[in-house]
PDB file of N, CA and C in Angstrom:
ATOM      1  N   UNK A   1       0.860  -1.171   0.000  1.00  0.00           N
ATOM      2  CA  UNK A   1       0.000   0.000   0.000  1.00  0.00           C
ATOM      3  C   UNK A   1       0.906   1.233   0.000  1.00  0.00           C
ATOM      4  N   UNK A   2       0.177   2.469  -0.333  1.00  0.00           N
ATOM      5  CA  UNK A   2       1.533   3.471  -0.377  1.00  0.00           C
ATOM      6  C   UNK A   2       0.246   4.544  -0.618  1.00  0.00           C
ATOM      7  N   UNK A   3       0.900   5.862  -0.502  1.00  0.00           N
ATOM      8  CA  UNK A   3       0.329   7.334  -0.484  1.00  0.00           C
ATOM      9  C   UNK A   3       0.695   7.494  -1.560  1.00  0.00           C
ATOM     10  N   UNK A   4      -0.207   8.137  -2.102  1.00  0.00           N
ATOM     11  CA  UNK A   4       0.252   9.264  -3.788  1.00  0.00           C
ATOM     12  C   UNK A   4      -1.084  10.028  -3.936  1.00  0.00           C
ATOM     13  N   UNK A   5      -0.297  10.899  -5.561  1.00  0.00           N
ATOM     14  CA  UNK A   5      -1.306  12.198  -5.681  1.00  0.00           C
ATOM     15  C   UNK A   5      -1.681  11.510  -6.993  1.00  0.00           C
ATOM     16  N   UNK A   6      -3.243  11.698  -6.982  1.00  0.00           N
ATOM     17  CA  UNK A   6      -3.673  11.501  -8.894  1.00  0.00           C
ATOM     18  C   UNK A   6      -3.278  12.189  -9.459  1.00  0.00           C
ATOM     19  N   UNK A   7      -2.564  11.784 -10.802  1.00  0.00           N
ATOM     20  CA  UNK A   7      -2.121  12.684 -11.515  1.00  0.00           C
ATOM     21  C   UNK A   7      -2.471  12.798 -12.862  1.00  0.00           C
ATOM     22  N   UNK A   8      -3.453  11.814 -13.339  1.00  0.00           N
ATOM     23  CA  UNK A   8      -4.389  11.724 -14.613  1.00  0.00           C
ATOM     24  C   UNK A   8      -5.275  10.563 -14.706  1.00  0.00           C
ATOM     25  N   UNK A   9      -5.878  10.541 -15.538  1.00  0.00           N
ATOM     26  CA  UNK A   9      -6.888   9.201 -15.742  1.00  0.00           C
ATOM     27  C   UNK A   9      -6.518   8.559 -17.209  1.00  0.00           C
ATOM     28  N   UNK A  10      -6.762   7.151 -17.490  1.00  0.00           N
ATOM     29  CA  UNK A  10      -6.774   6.563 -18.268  1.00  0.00           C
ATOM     30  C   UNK A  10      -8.076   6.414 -19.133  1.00  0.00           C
ATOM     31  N   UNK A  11      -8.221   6.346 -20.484  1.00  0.00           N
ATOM     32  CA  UNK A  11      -9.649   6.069 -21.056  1.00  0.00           C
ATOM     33  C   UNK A  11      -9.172   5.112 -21.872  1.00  0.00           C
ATOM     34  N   UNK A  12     -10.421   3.840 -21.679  1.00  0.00           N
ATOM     35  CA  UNK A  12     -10.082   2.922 -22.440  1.00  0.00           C
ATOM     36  C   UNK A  12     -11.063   2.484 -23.147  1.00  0.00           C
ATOM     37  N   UNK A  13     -11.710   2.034 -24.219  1.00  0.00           N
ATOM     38  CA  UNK A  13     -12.712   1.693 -24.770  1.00  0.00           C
ATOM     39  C   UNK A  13     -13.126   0.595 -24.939  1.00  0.00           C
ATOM     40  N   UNK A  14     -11.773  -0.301 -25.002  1.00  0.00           N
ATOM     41  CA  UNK A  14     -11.675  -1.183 -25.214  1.00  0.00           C
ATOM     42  C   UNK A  14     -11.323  -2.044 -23.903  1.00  0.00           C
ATOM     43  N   UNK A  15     -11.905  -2.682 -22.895  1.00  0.00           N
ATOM     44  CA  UNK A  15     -11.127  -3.592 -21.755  1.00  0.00           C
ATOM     45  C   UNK A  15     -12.003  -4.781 -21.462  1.00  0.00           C
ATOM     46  N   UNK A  16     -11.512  -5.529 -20.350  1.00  0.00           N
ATOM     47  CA  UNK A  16     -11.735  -6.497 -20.252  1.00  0.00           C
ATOM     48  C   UNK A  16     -13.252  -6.413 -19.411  1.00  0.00           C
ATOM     49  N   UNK A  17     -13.930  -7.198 -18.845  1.00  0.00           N
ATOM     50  CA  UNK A  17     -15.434  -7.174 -18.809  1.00  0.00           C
ATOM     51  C   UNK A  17     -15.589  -6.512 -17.255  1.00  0.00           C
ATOM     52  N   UNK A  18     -13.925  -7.046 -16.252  1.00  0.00           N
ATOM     53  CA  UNK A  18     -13.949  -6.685 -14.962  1.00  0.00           C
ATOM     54  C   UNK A  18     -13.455  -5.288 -14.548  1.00  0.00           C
ATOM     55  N   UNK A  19     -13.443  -4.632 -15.619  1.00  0.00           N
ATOM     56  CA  UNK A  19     -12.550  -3.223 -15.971  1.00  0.00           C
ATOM     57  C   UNK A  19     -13.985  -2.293 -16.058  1.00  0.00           C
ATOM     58  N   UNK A  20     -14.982  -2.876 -16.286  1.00  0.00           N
ATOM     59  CA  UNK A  20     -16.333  -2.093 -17.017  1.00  0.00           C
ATOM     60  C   UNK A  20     -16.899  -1.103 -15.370  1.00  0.00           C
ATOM     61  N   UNK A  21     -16.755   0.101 -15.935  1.00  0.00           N
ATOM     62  CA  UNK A  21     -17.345   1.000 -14.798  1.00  0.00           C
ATOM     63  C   UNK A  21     -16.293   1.061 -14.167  1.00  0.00           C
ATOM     64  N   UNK A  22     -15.630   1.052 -13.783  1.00  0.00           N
ATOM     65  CA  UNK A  22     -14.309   1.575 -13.598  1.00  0.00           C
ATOM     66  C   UNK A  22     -13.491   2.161 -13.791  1.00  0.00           C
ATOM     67  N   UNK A  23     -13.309   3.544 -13.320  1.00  0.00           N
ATOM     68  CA  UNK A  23     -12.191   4.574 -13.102  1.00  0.00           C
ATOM     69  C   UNK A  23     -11.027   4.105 -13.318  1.00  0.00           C
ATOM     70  N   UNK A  24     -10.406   4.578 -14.357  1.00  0.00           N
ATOM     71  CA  UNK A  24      -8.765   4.291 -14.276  1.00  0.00           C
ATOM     72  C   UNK A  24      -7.950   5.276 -14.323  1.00  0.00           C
ATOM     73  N   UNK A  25      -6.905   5.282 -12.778  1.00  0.00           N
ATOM     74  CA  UNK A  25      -6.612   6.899 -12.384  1.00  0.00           C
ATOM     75  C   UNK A  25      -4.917   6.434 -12.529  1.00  0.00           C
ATOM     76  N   UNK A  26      -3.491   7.435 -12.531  1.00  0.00           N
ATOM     77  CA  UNK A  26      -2.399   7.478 -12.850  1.00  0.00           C
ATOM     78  C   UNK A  26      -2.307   8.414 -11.344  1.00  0.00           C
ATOM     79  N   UNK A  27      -1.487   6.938 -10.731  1.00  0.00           N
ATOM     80  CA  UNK A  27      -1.158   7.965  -9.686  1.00  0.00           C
ATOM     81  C   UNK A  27       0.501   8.103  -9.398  1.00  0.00           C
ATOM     82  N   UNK A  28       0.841   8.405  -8.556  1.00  0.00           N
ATOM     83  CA  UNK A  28       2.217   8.887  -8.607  1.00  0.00           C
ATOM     84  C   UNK A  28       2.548   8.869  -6.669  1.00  0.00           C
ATOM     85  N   UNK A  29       3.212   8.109  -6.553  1.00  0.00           N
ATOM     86  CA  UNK A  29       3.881   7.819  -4.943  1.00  0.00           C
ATOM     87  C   UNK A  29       4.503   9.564  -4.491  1.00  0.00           C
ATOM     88  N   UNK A  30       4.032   9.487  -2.958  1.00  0.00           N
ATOM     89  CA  UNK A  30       4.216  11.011  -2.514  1.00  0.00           C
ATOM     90  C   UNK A  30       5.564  11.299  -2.219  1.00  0.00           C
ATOM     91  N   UNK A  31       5.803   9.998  -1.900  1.00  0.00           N
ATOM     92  CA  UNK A  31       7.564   9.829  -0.861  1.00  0.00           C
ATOM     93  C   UNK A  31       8.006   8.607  -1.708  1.00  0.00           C
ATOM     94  N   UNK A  32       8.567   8.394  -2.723  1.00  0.00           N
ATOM     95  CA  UNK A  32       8.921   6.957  -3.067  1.00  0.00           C
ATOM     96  C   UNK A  32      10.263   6.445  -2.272  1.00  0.00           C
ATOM     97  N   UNK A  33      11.046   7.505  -1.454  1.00  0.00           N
ATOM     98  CA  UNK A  33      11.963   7.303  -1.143  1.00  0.00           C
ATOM     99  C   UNK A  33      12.916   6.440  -1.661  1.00  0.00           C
ATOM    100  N   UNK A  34      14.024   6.329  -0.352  1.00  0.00           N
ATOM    101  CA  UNK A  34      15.231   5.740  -1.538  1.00  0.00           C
ATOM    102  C   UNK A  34      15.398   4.796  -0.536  1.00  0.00           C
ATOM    103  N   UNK A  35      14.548   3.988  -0.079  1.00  0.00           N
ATOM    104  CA  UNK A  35      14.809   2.594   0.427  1.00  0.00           C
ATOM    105  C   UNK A  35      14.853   1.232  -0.321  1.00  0.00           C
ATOM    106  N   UNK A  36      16.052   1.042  -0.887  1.00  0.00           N
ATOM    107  CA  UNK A  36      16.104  -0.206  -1.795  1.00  0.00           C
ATOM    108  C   UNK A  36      15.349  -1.654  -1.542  1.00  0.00           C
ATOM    109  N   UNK A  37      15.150  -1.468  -0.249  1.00  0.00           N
ATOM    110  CA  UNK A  37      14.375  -3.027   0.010  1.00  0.00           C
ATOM    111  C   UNK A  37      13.045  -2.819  -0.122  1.00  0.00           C
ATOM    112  N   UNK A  38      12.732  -1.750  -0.574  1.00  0.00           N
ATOM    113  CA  UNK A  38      11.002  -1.672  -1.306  1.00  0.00           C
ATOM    114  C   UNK A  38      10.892  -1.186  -2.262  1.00  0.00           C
ATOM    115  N   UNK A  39      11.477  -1.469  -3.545  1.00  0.00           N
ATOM    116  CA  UNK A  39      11.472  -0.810  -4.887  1.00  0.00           C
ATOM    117  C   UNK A  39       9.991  -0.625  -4.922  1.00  0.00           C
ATOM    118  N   UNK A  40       9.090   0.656  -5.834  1.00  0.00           N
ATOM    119  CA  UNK A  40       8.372   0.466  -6.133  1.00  0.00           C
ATOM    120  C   UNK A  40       8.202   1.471  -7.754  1.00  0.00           C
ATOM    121  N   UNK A  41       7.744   1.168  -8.377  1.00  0.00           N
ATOM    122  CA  UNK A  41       7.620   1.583  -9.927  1.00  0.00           C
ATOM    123  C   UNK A  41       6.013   2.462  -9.842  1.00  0.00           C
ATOM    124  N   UNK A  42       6.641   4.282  -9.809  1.00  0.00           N
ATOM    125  CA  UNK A  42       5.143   4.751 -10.419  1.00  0.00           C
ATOM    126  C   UNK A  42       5.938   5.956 -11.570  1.00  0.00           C
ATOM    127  N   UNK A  43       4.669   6.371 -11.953  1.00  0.00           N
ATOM    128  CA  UNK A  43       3.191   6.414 -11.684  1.00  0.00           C
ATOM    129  C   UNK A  43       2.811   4.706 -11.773  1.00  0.00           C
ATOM    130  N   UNK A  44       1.640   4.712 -11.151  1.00  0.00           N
ATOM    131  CA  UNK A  44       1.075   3.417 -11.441  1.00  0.00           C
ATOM    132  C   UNK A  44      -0.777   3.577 -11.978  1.00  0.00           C
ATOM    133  N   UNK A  45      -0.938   2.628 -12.778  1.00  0.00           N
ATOM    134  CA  UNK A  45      -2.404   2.872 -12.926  1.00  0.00           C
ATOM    135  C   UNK A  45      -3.531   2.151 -12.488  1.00  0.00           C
ATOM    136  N   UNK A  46      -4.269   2.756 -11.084  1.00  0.00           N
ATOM    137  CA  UNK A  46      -5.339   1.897 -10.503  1.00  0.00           C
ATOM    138  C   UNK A  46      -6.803   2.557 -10.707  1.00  0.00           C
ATOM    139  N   UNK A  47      -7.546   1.240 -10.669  1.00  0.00           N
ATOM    140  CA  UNK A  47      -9.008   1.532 -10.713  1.00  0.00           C
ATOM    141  C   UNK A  47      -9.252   1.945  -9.555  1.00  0.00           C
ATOM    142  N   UNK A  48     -10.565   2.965  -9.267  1.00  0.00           N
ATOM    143  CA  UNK A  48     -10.906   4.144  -8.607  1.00  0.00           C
ATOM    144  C   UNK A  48     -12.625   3.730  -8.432  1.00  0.00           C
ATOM    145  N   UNK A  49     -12.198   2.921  -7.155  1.00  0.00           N
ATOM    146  CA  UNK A  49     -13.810   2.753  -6.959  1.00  0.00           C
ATOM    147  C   UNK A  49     -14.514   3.989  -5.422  1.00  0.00           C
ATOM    148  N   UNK A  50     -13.430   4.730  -5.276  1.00  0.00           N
ATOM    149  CA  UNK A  50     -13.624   5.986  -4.850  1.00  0.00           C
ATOM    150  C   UNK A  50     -14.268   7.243  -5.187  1.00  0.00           C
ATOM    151  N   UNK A  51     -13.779   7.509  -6.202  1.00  0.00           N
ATOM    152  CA  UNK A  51     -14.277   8.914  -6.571  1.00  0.00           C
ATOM    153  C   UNK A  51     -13.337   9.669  -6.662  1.00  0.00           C
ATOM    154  N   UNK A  52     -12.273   9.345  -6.780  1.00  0.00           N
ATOM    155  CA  UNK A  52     -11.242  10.227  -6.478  1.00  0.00           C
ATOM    156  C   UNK A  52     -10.830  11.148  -7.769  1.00  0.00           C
ATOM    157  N   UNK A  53     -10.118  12.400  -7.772  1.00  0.00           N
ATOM    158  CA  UNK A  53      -9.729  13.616  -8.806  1.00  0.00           C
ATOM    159  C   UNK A  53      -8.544  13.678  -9.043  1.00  0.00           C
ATOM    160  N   UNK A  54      -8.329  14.096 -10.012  1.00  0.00           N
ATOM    161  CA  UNK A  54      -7.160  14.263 -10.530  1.00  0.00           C
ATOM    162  C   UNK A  54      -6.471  16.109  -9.345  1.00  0.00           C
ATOM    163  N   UNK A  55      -5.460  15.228  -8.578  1.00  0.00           N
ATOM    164  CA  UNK A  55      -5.132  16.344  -7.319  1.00  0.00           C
ATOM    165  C   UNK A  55      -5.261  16.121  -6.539  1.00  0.00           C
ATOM    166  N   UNK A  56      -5.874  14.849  -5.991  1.00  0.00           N
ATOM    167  CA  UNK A  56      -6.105  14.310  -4.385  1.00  0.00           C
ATOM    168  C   UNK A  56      -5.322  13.531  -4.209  1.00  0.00           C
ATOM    169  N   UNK A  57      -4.880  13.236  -2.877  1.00  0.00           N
ATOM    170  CA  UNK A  57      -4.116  12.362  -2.370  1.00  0.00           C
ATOM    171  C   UNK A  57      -4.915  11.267  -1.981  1.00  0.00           C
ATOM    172  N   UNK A  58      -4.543  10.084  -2.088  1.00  0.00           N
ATOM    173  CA  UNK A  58      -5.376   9.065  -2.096  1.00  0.00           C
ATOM    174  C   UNK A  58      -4.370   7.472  -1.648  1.00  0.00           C
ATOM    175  N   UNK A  59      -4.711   6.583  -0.941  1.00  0.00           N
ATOM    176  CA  UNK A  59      -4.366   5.420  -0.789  1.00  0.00           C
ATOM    177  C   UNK A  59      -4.444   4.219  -1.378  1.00  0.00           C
ATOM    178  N   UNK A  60      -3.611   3.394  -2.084  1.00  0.00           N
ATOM    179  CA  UNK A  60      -3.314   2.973  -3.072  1.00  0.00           C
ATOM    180  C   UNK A  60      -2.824   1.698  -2.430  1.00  0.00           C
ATOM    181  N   UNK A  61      -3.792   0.572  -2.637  1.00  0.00           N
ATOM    182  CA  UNK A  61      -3.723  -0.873  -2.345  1.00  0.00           C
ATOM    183  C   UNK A  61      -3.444  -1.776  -3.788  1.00  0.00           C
ATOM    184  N   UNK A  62      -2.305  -2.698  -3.566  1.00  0.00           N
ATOM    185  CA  UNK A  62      -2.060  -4.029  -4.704  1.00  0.00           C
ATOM    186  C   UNK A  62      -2.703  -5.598  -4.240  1.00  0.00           C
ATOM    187  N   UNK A  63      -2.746  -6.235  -5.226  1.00  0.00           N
ATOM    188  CA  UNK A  63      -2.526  -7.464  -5.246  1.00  0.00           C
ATOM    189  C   UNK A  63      -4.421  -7.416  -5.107  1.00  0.00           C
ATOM    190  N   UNK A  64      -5.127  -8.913  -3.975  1.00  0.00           N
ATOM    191  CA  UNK A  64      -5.871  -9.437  -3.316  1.00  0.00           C
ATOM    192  C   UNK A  64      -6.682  -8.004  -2.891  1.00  0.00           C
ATOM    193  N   UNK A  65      -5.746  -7.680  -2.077  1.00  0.00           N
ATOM    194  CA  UNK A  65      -6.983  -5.871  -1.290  1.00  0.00           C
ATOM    195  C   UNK A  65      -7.378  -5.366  -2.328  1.00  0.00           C
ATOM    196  N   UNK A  66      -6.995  -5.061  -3.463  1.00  0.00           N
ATOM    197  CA  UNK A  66      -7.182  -3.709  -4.435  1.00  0.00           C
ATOM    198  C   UNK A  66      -8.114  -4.945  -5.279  1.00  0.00           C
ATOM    199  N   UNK A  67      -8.031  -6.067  -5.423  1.00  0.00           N
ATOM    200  CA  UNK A  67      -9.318  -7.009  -6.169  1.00  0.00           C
ATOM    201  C   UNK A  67     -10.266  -6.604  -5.046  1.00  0.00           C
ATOM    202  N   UNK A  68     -10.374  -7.190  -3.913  1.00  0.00           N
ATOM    203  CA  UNK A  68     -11.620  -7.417  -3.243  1.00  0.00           C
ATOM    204  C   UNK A  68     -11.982  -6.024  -2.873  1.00  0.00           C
ATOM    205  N   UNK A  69     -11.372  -4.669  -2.872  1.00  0.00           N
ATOM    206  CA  UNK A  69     -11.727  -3.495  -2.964  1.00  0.00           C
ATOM    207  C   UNK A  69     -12.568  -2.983  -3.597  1.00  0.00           C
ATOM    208  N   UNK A  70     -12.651  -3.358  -5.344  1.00  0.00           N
ATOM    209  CA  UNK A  70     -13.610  -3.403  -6.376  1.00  0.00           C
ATOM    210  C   UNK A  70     -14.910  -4.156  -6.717  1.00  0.00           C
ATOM    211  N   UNK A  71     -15.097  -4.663  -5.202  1.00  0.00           N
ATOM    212  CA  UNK A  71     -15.598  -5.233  -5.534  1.00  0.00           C
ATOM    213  C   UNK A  71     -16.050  -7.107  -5.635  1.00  0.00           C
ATOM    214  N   UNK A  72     -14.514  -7.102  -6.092  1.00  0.00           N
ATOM    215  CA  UNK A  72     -14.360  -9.163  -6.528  1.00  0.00           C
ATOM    216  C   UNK A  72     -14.201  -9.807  -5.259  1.00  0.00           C
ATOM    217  N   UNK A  73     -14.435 -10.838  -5.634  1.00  0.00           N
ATOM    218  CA  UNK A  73     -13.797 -11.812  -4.395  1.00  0.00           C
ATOM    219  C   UNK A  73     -12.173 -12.284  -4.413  1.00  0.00           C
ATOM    220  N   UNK A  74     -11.474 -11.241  -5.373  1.00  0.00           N
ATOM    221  CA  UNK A  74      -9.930 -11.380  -5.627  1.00  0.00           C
ATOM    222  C   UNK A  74      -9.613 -11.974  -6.823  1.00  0.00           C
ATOM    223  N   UNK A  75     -10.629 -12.107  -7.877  1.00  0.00           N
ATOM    224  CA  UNK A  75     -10.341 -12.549  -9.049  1.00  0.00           C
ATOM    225  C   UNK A  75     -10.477 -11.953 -10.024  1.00  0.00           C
ATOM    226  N   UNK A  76     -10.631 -10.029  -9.699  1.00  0.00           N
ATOM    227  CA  UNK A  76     -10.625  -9.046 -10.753  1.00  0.00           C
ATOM    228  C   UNK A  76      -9.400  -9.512 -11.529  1.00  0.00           C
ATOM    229  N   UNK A  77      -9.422  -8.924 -12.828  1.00  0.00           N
ATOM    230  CA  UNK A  77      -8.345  -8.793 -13.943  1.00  0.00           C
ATOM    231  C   UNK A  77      -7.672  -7.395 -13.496  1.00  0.00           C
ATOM    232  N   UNK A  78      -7.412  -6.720 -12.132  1.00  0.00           N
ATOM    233  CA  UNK A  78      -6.683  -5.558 -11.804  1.00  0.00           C
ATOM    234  C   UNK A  78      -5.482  -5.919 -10.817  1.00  0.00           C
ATOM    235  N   UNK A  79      -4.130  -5.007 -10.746  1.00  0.00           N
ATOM    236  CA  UNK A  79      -3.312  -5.292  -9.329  1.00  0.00           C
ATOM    237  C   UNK A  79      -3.514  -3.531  -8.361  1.00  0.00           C
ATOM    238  N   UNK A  80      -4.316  -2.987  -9.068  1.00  0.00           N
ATOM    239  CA  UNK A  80      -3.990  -2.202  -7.989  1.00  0.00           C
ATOM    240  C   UNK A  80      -5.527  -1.002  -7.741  1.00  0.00           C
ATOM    241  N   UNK A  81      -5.910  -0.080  -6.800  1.00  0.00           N
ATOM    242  CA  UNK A  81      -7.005   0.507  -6.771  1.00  0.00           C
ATOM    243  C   UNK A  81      -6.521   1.313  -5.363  1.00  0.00           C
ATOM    244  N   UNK A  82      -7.457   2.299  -5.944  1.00  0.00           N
ATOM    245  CA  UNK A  82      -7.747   3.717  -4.717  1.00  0.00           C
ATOM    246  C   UNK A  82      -8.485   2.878  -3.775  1.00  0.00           C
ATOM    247  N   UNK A  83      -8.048   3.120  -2.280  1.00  0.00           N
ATOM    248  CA  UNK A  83      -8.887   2.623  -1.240  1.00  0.00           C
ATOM    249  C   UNK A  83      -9.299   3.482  -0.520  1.00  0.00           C
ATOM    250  N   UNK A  84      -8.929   4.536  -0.768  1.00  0.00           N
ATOM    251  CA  UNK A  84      -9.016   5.530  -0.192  1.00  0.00           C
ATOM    252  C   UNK A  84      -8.537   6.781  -0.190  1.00  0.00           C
ATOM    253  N   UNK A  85      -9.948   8.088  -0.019  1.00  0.00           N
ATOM    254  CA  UNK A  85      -8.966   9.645  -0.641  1.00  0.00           C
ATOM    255  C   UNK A  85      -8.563   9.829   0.882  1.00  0.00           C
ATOM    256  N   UNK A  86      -7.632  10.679   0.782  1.00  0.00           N
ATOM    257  CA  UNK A  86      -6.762  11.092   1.957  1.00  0.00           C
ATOM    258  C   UNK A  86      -7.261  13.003   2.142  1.00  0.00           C
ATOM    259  N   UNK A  87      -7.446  13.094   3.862  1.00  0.00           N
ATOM    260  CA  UNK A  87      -7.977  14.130   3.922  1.00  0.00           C
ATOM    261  C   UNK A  87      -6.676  14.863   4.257  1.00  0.00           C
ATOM    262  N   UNK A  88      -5.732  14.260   5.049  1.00  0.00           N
ATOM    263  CA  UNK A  88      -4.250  14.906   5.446  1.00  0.00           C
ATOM    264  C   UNK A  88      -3.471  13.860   5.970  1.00  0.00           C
ATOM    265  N   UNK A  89      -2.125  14.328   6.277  1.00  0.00           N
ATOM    266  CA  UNK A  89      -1.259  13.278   6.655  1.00  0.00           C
ATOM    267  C   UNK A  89       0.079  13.572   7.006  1.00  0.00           C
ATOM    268  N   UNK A  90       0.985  13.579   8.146  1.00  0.00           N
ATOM    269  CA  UNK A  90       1.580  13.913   8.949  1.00  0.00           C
ATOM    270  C   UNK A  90       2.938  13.020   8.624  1.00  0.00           C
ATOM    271  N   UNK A  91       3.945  13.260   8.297  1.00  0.00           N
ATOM    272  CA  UNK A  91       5.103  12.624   8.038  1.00  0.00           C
ATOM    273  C   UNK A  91       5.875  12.444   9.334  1.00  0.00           C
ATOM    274  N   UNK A  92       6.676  12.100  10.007  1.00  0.00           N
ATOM    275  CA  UNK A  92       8.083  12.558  11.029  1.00  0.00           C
ATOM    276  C   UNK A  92       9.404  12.721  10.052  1.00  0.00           C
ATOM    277  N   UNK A  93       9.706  14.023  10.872  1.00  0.00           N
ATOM    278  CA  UNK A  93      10.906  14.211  10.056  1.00  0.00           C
ATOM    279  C   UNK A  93      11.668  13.059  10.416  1.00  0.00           C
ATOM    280  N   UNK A  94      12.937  13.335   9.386  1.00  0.00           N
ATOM    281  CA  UNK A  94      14.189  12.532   9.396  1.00  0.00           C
ATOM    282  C   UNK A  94      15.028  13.243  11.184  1.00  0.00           C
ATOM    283  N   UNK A  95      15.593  12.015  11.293  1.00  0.00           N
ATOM    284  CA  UNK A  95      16.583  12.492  12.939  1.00  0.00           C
ATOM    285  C   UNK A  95      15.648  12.697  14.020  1.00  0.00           C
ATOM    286  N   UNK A  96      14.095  12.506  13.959  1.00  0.00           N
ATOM    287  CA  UNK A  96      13.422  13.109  15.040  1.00  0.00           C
ATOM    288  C   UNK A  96      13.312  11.626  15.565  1.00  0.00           C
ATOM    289  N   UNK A  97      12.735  11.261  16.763  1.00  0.00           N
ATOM    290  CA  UNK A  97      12.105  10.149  17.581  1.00  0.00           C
ATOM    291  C   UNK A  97      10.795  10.467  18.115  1.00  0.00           C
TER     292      UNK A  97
END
């Protein structure tokens, strides 16, 4: 799971049957940081059974969660989806405890 900002939507005309009604948003990790033992590759593109805008910060589930999020019982044709828009969110700095 990870934080990011929407940063566009996808239109497709053409998809698969578990794709139908479904938002497809381009989001982009807030902090991807530079911790090598969690590579992660964005923007990434998840279905948006939220509501979410292009400019919100939003929570971003893979695999099993982001199927049964939409909906499925985990056998969507998706790996990833908005679980949630984010109203705010509080980092700790670096060096603090």
């Amino acid at each position: 799971m990870f934080l990011g900002r929407v940063i566009g939507e996808v239109w497709a005309t053409r998809k698969v049957a578990d794709l139908e009604g479904h938002r497809l948003l381009v989001v982009e990790a807030l902090d991807a940081g530079d911790d090598p033992a969690a590579p992660m590759v964005t923007p990434v593109v998840a279905a948006d059974p939220m509501g979410a805008g292009v400019g919100e910060e939003v929570l971003v589930a893979f695999g099993k969660a982001a199927r049964v999020a939409c909906g499925g019982d985990g056998d969507y044709a998706l790996e990833a989806a908005v679980v949630g828009i984010v109203d705010s969110h509080q980092l700790a700095k670096e060096g603090s405890s």
